[in-house]
C-alpha atoms as a PDB file:
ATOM      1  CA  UNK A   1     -45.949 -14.104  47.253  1.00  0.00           C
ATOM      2  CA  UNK A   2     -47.748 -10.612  46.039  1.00  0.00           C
ATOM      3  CA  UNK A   3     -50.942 -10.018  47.344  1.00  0.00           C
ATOM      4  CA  UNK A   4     -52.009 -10.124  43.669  1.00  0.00           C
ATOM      5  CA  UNK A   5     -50.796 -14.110  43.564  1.00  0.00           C
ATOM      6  CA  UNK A   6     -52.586 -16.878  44.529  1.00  0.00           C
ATOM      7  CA  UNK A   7     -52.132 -20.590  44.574  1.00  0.00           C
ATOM      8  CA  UNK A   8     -54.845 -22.742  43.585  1.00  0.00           C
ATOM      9  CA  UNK A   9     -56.528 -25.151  46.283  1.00  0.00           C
ATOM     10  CA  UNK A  10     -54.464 -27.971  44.641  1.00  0.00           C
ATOM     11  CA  UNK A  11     -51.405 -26.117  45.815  1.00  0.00           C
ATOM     12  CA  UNK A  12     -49.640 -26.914  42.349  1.00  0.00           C
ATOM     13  CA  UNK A  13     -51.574 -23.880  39.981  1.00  0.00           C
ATOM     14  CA  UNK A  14     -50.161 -20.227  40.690  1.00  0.00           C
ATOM     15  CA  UNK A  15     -52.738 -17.603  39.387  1.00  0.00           C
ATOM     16  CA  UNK A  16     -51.619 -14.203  38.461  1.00  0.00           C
ATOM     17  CA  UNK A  17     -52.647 -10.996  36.516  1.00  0.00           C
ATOM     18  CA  UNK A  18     -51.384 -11.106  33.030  1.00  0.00           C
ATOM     19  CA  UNK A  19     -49.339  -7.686  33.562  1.00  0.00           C
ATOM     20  CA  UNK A  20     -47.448  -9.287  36.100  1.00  0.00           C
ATOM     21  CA  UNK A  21     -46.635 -13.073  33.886  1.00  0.00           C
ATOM     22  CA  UNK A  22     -45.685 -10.890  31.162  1.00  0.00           C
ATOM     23  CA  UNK A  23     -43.296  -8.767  33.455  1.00  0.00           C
ATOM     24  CA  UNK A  24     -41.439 -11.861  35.272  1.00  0.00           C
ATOM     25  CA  UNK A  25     -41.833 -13.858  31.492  1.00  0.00           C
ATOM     26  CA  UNK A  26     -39.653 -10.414  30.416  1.00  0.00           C
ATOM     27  CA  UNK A  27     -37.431 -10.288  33.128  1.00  0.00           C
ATOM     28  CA  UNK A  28     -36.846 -14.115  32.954  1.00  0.00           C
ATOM     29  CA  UNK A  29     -35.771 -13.512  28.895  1.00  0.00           C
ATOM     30  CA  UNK A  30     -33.698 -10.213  30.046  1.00  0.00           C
ATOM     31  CA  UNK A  31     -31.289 -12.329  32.393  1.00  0.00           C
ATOM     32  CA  UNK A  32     -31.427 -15.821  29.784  1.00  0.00           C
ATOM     33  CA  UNK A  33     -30.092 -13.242  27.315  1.00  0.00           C
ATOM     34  CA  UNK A  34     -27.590 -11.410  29.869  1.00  0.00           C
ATOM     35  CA  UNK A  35     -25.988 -14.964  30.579  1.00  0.00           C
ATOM     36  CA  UNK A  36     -25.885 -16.317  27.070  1.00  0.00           C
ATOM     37  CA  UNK A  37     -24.124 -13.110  25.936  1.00  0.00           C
ATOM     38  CA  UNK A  38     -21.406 -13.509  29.150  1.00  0.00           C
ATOM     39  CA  UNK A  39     -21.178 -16.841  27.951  1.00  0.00           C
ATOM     40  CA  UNK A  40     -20.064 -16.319  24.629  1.00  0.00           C
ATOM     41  CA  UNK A  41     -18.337 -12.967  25.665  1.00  0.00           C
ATOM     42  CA  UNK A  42     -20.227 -10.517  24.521  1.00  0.00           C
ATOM     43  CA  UNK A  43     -21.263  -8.910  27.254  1.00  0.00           C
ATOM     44  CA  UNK A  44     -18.594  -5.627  26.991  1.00  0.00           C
ATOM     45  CA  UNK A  45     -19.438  -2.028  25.323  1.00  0.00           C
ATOM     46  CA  UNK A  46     -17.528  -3.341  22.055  1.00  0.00           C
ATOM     47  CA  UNK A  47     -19.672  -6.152  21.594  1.00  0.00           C
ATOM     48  CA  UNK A  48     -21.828  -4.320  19.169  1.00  0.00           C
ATOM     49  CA  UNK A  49     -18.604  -3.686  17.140  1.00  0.00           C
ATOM     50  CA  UNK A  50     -17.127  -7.399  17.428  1.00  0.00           C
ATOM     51  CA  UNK A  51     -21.358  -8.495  15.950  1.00  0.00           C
ATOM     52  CA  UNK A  52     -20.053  -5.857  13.104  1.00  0.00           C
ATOM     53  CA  UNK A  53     -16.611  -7.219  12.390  1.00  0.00           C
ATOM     54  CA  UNK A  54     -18.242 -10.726  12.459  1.00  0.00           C
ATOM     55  CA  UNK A  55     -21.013  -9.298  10.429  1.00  0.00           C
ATOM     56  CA  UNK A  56     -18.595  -8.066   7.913  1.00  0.00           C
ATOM     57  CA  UNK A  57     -16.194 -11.158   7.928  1.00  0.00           C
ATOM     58  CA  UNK A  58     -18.918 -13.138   7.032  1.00  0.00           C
ATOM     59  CA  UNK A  59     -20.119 -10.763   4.298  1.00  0.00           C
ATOM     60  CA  UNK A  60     -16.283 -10.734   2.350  1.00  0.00           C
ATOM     61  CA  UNK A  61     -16.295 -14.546   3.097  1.00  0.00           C
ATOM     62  CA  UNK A  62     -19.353 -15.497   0.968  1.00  0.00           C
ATOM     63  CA  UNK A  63     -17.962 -12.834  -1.899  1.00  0.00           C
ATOM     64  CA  UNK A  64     -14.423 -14.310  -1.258  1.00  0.00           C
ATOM     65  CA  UNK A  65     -16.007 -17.743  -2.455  1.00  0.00           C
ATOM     66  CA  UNK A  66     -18.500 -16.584  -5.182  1.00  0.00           C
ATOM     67  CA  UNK A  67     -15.493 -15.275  -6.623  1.00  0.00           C
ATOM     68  CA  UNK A  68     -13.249 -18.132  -6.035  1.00  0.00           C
ATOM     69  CA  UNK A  69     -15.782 -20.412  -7.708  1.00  0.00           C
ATOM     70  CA  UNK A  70     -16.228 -17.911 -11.020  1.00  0.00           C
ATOM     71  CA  UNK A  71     -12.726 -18.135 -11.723  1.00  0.00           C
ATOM     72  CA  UNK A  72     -12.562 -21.897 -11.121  1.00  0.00           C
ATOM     73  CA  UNK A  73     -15.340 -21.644 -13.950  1.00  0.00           C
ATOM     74  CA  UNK A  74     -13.385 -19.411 -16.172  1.00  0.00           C
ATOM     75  CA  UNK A  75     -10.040 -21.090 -15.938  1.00  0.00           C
ATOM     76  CA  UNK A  76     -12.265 -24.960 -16.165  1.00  0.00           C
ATOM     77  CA  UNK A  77     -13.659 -23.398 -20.197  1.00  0.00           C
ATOM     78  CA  UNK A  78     -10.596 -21.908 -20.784  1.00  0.00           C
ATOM     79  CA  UNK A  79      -8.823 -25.253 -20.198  1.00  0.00           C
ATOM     80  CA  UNK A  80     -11.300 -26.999 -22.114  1.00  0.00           C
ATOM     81  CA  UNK A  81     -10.938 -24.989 -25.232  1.00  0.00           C
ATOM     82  CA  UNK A  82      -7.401 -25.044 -24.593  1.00  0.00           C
ATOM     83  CA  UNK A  83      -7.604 -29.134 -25.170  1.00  0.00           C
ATOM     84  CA  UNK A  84     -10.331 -28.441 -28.052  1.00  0.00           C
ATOM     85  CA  UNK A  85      -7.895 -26.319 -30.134  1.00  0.00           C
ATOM     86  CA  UNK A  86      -4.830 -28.534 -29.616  1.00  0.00           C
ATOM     87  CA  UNK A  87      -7.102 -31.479 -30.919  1.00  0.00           C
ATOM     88  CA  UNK A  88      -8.197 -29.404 -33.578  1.00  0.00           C
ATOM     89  CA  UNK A  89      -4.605 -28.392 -34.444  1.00  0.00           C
ATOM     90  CA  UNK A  90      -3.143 -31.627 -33.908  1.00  0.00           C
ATOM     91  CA  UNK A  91      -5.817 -33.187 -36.255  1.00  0.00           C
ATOM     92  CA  UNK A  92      -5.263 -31.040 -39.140  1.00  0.00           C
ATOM     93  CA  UNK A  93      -1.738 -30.651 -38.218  1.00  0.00           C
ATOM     94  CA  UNK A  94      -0.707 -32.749 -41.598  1.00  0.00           C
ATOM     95  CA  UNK A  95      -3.035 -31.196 -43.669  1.00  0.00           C
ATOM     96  CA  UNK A  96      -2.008 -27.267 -43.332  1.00  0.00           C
ATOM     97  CA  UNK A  97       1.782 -26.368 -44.344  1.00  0.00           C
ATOM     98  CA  UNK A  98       3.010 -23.796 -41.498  1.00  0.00           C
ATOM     99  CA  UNK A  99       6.148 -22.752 -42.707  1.00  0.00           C
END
């Protein structure tokens, strides 16, 4: 232990300046982050670029389905007016003389 650390006369209680806990707190954090990046393999010079491409994917994804659910809209009124008008048609069908 530093000079600068003692343990308490319990022997369980580790005192320290703050400077120092917020340095081995950082450290601590700095290595977590180190491993959880290796872990899901980005720990290479194009991760940065991969977090972009993801970034991206995910951007043209949510578009990809706002679209996909306006047309499913359009073509769902479209269909229904379709059925309206043969209705229509069909109902008056005896009464108009297309010839």
């Amino acid at each position: 232990m530093s000079p600068k650390v003692k343990k308490t006369s319990e022997g369980d209680l580790i005192v320290m300046p703050l400077k120092e806990f917020e340095d081995l707190i950082e450290e601590a954090s700095r290595r977590g982050a180190g491993k959880a990046l290796k872990r899901v393999g980005l720990d290479d010079e194009q991760a940065g670029l991969d977090i972009r491409d993801l970034r991206d994917f995910l951007k043209a994804l949510r578009i990809a389905k706002k679209d996909a659910f306006n047309v499913f809209v359009k073509w769902f009124v479209v269909g229904i007016l379709t059925l309206i008008t043969a209705g229509f048609i069909s109902l008056m069908g005896n009464h108009l003389n297309i010839k």
